[in-house]
C-alpha atoms as a PDB file:
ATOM      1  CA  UNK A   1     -15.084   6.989  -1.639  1.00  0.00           C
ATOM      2  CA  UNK A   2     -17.088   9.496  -3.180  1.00  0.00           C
ATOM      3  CA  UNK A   3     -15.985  12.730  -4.625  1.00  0.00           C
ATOM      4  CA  UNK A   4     -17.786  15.629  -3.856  1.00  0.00           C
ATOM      5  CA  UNK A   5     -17.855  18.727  -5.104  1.00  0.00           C
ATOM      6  CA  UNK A   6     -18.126  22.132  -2.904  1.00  0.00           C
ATOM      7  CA  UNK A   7     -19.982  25.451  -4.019  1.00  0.00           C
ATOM      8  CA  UNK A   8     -16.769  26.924  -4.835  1.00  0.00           C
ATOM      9  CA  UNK A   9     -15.876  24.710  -7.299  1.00  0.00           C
ATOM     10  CA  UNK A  10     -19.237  24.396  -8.829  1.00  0.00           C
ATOM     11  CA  UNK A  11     -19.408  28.342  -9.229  1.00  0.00           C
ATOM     12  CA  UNK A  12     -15.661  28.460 -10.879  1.00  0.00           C
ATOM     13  CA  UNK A  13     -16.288  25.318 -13.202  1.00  0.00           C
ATOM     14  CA  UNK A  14     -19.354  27.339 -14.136  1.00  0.00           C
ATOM     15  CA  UNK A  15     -17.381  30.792 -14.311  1.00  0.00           C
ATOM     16  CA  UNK A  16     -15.139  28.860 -16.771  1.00  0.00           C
ATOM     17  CA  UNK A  17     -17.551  27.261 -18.706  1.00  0.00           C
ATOM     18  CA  UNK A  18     -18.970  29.869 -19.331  1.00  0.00           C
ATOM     19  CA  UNK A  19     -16.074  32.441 -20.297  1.00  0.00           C
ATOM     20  CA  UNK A  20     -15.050  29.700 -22.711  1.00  0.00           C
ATOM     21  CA  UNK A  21     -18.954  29.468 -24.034  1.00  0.00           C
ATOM     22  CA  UNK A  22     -19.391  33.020 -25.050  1.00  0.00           C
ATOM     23  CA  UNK A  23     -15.620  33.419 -26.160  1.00  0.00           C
ATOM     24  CA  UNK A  24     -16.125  30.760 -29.016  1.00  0.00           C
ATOM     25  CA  UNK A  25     -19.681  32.025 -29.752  1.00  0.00           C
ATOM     26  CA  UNK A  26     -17.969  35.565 -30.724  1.00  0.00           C
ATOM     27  CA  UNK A  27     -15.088  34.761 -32.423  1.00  0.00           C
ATOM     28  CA  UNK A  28     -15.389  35.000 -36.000  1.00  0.00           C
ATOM     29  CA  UNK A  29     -12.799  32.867 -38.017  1.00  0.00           C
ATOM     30  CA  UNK A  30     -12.252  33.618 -41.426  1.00  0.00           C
ATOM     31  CA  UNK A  31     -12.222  30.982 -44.094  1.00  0.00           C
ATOM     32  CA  UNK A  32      -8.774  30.814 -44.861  1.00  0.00           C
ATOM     33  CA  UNK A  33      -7.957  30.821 -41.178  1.00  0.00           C
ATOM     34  CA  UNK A  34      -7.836  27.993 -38.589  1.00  0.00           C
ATOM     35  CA  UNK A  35      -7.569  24.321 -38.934  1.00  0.00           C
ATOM     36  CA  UNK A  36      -8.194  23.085 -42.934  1.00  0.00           C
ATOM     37  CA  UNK A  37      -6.951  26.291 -44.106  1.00  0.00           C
ATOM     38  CA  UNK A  38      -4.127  24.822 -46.204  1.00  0.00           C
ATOM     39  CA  UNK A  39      -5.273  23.801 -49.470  1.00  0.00           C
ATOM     40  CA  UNK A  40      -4.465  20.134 -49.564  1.00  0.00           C
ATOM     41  CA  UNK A  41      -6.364  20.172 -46.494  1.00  0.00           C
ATOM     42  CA  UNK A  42      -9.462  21.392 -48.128  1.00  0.00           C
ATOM     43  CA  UNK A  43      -9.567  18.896 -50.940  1.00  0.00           C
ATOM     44  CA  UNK A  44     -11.598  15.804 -50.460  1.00  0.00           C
END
């Protein structure tokens, strides 16, 4: 069996996608901020 997908779910995976797109794209994150911002992190 086949799954299909109707309109409405195409146009809210879309409507999510894109919210979570352009969210990301805006966001600045600061250096010391975020995942790797402990020091012992940073060191290689």
């Amino acid at each position: 069996m086949a799954w299909k997908v109707d309109l409405t779910e195409r146009k809210a995976a879309w409507s999510l996608y894109v919210e979570l797109v352009t969210r990301i794209a805006v966001q600045l994150l600061e250096v010391d901020r975020g995942k790797g911002s402990r020091s012992d992190e940073l060191s290689l």
